[in-house]
N, C-alpha and C. Protein backbone atom coordinates (compact mmCIF):
# COMPACT_ATOMS: atom_id res chain seq x y z
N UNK A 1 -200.30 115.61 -163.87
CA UNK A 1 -199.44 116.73 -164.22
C UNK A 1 -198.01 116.24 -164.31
N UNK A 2 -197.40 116.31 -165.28
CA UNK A 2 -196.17 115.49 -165.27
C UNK A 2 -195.20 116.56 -164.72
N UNK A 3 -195.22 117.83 -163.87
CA UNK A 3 -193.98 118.07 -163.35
C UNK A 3 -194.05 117.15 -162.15
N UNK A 4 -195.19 117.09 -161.48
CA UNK A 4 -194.92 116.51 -160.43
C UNK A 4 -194.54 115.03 -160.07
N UNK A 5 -194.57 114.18 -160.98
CA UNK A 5 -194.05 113.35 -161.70
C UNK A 5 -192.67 113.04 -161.70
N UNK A 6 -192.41 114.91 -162.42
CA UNK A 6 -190.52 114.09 -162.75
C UNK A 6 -190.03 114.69 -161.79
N UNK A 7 -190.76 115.24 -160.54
CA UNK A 7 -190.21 115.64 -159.41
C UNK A 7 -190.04 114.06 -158.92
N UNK A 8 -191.35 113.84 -158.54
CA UNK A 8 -190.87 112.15 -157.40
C UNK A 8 -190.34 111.02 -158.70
N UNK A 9 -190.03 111.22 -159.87
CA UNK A 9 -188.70 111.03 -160.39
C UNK A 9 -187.50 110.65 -160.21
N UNK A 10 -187.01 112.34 -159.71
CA UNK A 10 -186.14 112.75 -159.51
C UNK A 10 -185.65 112.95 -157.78
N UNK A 11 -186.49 112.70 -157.22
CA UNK A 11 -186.65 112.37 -155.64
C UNK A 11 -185.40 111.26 -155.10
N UNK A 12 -185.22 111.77 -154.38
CA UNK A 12 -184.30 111.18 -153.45
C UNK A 12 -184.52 110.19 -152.49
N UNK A 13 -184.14 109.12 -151.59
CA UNK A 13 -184.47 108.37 -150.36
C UNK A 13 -184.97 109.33 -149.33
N UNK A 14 -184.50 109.96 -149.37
CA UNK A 14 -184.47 111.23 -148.04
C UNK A 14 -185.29 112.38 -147.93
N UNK A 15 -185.84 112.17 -149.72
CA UNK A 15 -186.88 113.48 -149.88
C UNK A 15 -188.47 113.13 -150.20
N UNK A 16 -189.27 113.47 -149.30
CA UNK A 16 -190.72 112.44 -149.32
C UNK A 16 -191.49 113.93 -149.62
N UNK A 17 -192.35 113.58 -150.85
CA UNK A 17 -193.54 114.71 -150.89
C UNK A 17 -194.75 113.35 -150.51
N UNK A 18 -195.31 114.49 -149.20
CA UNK A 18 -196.19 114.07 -148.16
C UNK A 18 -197.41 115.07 -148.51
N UNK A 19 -198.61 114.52 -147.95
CA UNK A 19 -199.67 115.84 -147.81
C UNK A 19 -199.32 116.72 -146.20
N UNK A 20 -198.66 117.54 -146.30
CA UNK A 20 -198.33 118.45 -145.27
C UNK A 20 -199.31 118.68 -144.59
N UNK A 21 -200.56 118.22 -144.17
CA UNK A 21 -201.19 119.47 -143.34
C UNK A 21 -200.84 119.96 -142.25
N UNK A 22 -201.50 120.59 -141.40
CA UNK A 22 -201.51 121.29 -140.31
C UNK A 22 -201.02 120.20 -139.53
N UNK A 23 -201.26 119.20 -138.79
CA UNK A 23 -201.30 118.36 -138.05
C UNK A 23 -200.60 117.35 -138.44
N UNK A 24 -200.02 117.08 -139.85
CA UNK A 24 -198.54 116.31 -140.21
C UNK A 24 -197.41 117.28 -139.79
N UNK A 25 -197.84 118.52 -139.82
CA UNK A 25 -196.18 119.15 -139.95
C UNK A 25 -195.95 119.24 -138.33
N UNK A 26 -197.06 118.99 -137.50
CA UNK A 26 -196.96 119.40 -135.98
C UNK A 26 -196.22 118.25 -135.62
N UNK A 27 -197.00 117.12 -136.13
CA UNK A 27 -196.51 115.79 -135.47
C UNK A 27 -194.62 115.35 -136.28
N UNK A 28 -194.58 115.56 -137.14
CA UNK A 28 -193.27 115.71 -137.76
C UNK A 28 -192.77 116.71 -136.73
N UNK A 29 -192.67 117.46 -136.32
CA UNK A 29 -192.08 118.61 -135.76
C UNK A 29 -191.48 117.88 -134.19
N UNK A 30 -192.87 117.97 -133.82
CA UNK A 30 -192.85 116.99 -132.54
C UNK A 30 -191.91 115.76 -132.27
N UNK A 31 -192.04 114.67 -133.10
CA UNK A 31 -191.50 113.67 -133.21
C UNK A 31 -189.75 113.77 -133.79
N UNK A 32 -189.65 114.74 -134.48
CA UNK A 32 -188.15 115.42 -134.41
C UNK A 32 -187.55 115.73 -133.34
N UNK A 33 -188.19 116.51 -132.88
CA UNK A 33 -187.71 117.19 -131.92
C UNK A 33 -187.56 116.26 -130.38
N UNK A 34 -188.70 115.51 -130.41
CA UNK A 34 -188.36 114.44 -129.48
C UNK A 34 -186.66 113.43 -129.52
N UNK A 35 -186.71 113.34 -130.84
CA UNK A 35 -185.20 112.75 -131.34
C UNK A 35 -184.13 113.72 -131.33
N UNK A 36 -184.10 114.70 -130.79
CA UNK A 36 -183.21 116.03 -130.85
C UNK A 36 -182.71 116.16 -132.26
N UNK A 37 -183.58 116.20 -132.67
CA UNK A 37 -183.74 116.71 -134.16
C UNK A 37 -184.02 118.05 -134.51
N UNK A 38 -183.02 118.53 -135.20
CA UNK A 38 -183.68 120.26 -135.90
C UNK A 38 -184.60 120.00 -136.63
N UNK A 39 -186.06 120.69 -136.46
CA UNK A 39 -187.06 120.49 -137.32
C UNK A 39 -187.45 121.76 -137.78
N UNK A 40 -187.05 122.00 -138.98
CA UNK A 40 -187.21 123.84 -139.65
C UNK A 40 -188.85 123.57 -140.77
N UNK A 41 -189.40 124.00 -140.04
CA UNK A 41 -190.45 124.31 -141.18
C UNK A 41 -189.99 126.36 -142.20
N UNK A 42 -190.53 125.19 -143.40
CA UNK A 42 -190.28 126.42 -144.11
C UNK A 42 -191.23 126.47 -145.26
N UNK A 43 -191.85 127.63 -145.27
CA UNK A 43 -192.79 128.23 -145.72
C UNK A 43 -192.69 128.59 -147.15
N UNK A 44 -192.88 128.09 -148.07
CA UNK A 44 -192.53 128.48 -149.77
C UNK A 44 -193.79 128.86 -149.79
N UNK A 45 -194.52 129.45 -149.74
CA UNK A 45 -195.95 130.18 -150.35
C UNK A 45 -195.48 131.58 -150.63
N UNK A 46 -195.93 131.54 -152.12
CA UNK A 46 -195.37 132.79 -152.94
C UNK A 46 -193.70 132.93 -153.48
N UNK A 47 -193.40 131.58 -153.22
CA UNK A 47 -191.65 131.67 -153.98
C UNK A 47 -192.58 130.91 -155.50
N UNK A 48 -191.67 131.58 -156.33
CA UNK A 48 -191.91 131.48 -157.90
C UNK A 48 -191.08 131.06 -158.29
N UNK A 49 -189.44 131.40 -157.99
CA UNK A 49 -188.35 131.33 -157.99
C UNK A 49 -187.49 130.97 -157.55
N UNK A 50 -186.53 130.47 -158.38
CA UNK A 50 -184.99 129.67 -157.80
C UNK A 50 -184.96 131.19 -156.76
N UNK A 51 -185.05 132.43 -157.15
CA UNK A 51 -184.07 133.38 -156.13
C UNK A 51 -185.20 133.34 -155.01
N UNK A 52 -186.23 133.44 -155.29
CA UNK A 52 -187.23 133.60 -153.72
C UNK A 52 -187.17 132.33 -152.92
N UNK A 53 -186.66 131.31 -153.85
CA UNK A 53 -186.66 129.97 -153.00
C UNK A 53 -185.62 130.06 -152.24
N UNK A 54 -183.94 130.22 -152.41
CA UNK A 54 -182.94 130.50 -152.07
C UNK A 54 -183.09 131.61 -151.02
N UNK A 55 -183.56 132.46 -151.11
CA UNK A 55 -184.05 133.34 -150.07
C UNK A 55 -184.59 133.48 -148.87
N UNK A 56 -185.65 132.33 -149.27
CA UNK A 56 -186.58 131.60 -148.04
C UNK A 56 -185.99 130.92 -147.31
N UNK A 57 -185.03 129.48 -147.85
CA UNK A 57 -184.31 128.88 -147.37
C UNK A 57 -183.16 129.49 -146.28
N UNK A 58 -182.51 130.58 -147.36
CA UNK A 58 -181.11 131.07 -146.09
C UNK A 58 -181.93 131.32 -144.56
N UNK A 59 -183.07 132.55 -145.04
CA UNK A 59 -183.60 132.74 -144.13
C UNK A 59 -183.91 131.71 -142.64
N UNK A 60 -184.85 130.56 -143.52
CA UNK A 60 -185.57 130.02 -142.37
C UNK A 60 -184.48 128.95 -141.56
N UNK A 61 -183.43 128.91 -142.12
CA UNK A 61 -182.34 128.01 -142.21
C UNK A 61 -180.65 128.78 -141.40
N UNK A 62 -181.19 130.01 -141.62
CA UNK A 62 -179.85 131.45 -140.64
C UNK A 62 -178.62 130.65 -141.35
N UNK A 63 -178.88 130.62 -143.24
CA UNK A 63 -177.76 130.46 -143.74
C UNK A 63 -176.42 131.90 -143.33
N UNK A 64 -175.44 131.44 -143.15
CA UNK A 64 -174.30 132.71 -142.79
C UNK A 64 -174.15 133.41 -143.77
N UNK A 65 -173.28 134.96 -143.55
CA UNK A 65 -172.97 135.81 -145.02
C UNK A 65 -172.95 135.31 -145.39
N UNK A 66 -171.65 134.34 -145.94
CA UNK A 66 -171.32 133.92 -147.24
C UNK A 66 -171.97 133.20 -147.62
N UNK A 67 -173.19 132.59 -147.62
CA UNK A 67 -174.23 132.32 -148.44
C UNK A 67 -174.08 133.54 -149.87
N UNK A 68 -173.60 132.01 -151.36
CA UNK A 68 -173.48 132.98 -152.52
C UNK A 68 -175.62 133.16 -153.48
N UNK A 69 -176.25 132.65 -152.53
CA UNK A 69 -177.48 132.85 -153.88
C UNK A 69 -177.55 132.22 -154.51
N UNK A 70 -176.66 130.63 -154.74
CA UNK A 70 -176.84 130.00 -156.14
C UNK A 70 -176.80 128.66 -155.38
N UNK A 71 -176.84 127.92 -156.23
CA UNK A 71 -177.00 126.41 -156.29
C UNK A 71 -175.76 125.38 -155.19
N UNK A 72 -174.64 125.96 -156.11
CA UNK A 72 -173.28 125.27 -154.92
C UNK A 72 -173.24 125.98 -153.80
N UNK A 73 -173.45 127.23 -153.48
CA UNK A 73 -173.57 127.58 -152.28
C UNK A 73 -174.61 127.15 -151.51
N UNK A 74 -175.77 126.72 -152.42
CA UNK A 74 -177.01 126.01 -150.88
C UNK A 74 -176.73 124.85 -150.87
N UNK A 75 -176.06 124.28 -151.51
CA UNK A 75 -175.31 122.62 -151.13
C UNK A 75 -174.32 122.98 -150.21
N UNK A 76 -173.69 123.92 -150.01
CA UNK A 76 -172.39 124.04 -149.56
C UNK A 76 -172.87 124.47 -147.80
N UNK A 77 -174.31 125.04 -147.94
CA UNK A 77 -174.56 125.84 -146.40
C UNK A 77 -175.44 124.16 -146.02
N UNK A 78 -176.37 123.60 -146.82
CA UNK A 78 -176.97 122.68 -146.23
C UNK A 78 -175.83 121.46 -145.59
N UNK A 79 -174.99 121.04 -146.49
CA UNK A 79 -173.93 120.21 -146.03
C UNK A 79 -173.13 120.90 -145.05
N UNK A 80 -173.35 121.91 -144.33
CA UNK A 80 -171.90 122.61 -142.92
C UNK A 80 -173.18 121.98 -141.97
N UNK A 81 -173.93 123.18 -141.94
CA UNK A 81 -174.88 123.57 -140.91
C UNK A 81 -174.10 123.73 -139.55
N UNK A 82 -173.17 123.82 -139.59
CA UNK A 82 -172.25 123.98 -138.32
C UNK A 82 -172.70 125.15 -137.24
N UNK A 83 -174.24 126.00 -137.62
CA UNK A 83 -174.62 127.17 -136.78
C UNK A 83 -175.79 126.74 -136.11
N UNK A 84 -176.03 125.04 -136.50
CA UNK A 84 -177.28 124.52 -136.20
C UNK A 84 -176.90 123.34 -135.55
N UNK A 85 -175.70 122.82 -134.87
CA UNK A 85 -175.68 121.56 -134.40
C UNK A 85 -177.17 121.25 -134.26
N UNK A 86 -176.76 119.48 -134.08
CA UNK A 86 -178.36 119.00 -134.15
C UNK A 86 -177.41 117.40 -133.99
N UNK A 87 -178.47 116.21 -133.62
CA UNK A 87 -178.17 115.12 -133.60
C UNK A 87 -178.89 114.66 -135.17
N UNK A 88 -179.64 115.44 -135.98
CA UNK A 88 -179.94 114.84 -136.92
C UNK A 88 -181.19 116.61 -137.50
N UNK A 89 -181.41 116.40 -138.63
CA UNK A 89 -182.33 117.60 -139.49
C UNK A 89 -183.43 116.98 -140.21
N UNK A 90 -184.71 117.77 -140.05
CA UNK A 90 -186.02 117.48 -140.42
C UNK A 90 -186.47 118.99 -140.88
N UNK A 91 -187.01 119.22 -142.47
CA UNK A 91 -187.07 120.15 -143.47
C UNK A 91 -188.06 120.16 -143.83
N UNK A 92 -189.21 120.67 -143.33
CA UNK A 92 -190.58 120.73 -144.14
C UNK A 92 -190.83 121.84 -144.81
N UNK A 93 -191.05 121.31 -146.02
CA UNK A 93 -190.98 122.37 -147.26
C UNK A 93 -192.67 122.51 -147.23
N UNK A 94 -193.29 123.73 -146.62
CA UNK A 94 -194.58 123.62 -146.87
C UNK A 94 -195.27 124.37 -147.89
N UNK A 95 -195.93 124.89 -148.53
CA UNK A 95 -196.39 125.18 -149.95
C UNK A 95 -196.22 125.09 -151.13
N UNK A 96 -195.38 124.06 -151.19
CA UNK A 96 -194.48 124.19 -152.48
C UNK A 96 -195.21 123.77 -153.96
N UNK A 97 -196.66 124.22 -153.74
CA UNK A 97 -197.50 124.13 -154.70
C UNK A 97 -197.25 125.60 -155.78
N UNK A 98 -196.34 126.75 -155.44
CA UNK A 98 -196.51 127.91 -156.38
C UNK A 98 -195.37 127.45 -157.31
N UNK A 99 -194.49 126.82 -156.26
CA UNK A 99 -193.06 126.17 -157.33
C UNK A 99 -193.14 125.51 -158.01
N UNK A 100 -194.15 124.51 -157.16
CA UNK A 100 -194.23 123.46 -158.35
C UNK A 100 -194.70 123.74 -159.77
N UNK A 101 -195.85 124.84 -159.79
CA UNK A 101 -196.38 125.17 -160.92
C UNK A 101 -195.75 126.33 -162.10
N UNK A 102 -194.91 127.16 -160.87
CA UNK A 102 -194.27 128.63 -161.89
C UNK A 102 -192.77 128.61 -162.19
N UNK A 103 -192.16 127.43 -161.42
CA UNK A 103 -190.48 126.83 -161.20
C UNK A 103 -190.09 125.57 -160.98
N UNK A 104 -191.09 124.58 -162.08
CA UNK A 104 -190.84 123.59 -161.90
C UNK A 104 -189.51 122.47 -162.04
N UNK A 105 -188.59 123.19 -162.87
CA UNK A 105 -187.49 123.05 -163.00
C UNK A 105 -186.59 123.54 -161.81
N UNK A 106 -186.42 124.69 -161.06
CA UNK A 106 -186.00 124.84 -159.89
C UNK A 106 -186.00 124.33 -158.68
N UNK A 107 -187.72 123.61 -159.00
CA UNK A 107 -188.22 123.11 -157.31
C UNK A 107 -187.50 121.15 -157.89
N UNK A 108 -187.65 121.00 -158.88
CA UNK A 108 -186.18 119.81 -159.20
C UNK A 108 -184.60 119.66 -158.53
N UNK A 109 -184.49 120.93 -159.04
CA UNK A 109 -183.23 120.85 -158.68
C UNK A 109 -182.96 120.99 -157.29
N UNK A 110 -183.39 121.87 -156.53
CA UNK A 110 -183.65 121.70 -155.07
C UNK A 110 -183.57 120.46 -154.45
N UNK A 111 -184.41 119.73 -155.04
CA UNK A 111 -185.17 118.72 -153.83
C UNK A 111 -183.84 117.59 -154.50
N UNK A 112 -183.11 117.64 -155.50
CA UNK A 112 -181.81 116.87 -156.04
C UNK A 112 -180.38 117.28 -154.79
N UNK A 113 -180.51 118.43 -155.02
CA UNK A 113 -179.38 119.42 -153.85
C UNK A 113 -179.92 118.61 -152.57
N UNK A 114 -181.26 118.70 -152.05
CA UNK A 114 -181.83 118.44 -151.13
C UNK A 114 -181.00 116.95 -150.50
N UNK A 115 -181.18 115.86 -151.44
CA UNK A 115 -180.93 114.86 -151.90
C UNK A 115 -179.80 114.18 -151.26
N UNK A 116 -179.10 115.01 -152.32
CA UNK A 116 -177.26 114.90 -152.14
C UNK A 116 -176.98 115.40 -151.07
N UNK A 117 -177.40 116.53 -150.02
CA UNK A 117 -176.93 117.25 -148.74
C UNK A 117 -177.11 115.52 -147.93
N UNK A 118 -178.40 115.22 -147.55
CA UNK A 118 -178.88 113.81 -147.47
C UNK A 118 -177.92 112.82 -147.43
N UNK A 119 -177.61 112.78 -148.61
CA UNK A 119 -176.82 111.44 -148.88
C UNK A 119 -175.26 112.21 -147.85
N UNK A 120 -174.68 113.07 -147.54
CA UNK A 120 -173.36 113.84 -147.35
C UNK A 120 -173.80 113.16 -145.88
N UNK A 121 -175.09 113.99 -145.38
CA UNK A 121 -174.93 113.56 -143.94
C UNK A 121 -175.13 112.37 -143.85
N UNK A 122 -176.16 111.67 -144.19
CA UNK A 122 -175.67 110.25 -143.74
C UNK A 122 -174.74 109.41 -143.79
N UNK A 123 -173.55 110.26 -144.84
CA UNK A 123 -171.74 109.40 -144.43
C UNK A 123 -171.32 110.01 -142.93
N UNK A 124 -171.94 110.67 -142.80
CA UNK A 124 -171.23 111.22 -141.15
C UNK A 124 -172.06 110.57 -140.28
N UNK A 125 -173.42 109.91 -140.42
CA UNK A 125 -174.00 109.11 -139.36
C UNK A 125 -174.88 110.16 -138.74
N UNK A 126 -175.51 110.86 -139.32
CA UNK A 126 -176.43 112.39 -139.48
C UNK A 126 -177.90 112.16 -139.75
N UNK A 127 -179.05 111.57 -139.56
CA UNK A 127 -180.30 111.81 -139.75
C UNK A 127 -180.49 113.57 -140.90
N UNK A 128 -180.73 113.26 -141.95
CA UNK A 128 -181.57 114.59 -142.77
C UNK A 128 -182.55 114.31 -143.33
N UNK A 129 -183.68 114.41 -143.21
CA UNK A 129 -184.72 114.33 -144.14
C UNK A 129 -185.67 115.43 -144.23
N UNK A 130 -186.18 115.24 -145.78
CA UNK A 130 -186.94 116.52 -146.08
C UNK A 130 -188.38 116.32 -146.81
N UNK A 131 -189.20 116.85 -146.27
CA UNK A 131 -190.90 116.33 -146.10
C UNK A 131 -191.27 117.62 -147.07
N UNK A 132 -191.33 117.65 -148.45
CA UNK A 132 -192.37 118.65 -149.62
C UNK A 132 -193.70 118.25 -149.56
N UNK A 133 -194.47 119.41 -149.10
CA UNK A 133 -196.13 118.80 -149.51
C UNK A 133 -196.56 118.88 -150.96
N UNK A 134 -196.99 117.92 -150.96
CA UNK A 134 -197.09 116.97 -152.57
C UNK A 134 -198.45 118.15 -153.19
N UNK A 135 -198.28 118.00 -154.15
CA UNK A 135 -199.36 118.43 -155.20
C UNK A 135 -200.45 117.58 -154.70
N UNK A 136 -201.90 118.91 -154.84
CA UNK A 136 -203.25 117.69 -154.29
C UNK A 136 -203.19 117.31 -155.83
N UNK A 137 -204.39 116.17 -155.95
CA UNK A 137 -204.32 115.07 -157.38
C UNK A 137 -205.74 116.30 -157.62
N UNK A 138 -204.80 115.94 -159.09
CA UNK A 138 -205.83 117.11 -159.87
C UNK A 138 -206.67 116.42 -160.77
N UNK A 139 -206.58 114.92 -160.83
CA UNK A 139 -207.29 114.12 -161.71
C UNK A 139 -208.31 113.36 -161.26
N UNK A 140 -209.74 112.97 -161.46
CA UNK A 140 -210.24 112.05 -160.87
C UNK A 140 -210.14 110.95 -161.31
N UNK A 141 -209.40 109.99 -162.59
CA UNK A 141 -209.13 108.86 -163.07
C UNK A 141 -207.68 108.93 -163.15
């Protein structure tokens, strides 16, 4: 399927599509958190959309009011996080199989934003990384 493709493309150092299961996202969680790491699982099942994605995110993430809904503003809340001290951030994006298929251009640009927040904290000496569960392989050759 070539979105998923010009997603790990377009992928970042910092942004790994993993097979999420049950028992990766525990042990990711775990092993964060052992490192006093914020570890936010977040649930995209049933986002279609840049706006349901943005939505999900403020949410699972207690972006502040001024969260604007758009693109520079979720670069702008992922790069503060100043309501989340943390010695470092761990982001599991789990379903992101509806995006991938109905917003594949959105769930791009995300995981680019994703990226660049990434690259911001690690000039401050910041651990961020962000774990998308990968598309299962839809091909048998």
């Amino acid at each position: 399927m070539s979105a998923g493709n010009d997603v790990r493309e377009a992928s970042h150092w910092a942004v790994h599509e993993i097979s999420l299961t049950p028992e990766a996202t525990a042990a990711l969680s775990s092993l964060a958190g052992s490192l006093g790491f914020d570890a936010i699982r977040i649930d995209l099942a049933a986002c279609s959309d840049k706006t349901s994605f943005l939505g999900r995110m403020a949410d699972s993430l207690a972006f502040p009011d001024w969260f604007g809904q758009n693109w520079d503003a979720f670069f702008d809340c992922l790069a503060d996080l100043s309501w989340r001290p943390a010695r470092g951030y761990v982001l599991l994006l789990e379903h992101a199989d509806t995006m991938r298929r109905d917003a594949p251009e959105s769930l791009d640009t995300a995981l680019a934003i994703l990226g660049d927040a990434a690259s911001t904290w690690e000039s401050r000496g910041v651990p961020f990384r962000v774990f998308v569960s990968a598309a299962p392989p839809t091909d048998a050759g």
